[in-house]
Each structure stands twice: as structure tokens, then as C-alpha cells.
Protein backbone atom coordinates (compact mmCIF):
# COMPACT_ATOMS: atom_id res chain seq x y z
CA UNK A 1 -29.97 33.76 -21.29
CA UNK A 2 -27.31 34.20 -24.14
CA UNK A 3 -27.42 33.11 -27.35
CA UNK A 4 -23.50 33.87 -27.92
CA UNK A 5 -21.50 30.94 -27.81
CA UNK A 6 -18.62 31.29 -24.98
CA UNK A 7 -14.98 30.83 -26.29
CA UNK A 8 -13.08 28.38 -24.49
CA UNK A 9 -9.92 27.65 -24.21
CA UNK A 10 -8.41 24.25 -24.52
CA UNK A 11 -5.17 23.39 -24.03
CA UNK A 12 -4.23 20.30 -26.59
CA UNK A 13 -0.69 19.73 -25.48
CA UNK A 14 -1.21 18.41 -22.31
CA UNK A 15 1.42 16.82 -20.69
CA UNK A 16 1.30 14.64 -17.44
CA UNK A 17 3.79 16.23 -14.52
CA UNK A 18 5.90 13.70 -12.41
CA UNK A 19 3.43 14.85 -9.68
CA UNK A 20 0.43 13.81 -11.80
CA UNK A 21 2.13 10.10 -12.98
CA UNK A 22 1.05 7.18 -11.13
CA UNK A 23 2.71 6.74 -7.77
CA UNK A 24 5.75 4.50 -7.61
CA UNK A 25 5.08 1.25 -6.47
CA UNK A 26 7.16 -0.02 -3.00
CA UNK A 27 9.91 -2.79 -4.62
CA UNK A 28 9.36 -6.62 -4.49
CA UNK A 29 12.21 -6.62 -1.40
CA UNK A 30 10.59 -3.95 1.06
CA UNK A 31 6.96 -6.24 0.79
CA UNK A 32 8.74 -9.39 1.57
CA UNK A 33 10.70 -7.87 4.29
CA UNK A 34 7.29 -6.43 5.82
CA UNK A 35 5.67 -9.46 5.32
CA UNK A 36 8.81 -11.99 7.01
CA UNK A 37 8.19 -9.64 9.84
CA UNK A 38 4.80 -10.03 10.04
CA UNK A 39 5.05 -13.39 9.91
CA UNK A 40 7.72 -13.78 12.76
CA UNK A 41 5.37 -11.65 14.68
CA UNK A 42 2.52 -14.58 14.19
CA UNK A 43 4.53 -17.26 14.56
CA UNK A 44 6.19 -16.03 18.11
CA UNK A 45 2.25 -15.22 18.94
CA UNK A 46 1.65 -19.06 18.20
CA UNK A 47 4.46 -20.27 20.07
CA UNK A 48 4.10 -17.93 23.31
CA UNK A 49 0.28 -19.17 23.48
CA UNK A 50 1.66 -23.28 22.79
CA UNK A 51 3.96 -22.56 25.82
CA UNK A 52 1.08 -21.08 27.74
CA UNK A 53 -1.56 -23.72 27.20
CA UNK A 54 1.40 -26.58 27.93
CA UNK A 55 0.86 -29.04 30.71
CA UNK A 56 4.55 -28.52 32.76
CA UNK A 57 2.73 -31.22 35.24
CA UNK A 58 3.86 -34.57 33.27
């Protein structure tokens, strides 16, 4: 084992790459389109199983 201290080298002007930044976040009007869609989606589910389950025989 060595006594000797190492010299490292640190680098003290880092700087943060595009790459490295946070990743954008998706815009208020793409999530509201997803979720009108998903929500058309659920509600024709709702409907096709009300038209299903409906006594024609009245």
C-alpha cells in the first residue's frame, strides 16, 4: 500500500450539455389531446356496452 497521495484531476468549470439538461416536457396541448382521445375511447366503450345490455324487446 502507498503512502503517496494520488493527484487528481478535477475539472471546476463544469458545464451541463443540452444532452445532460432535463428533458423537455410534452406541451399542455399534446396531453389534452391524448387525454380527449382517451376519453372518447371510454366513453364509446360505455356506450357500445349500454347498447349491448339494452332490452330491444319493449
Amino acid at each position: 500500500m502507498s503512502t503517496d497521495k494520488d493527484d487528481l484531476s478535477i475539472e471546476d468549470d463544469f458545464v451541463a450539455t443540452e444532452d445532460e439538461a432535463e428533458p423537455q416536457v410534452e406541451s399542455a396541448k399534446t396531453n389534452l389531446s391524448k387525454r380527449r382521445t382517451i376519453d372518447n375511447m371510454l366513453e364509446e366503450r360505455r356506450l357500445q356496452k349500454q347498447l349491448a345490455d339494452f332490452d330491444y324487446d319493449l
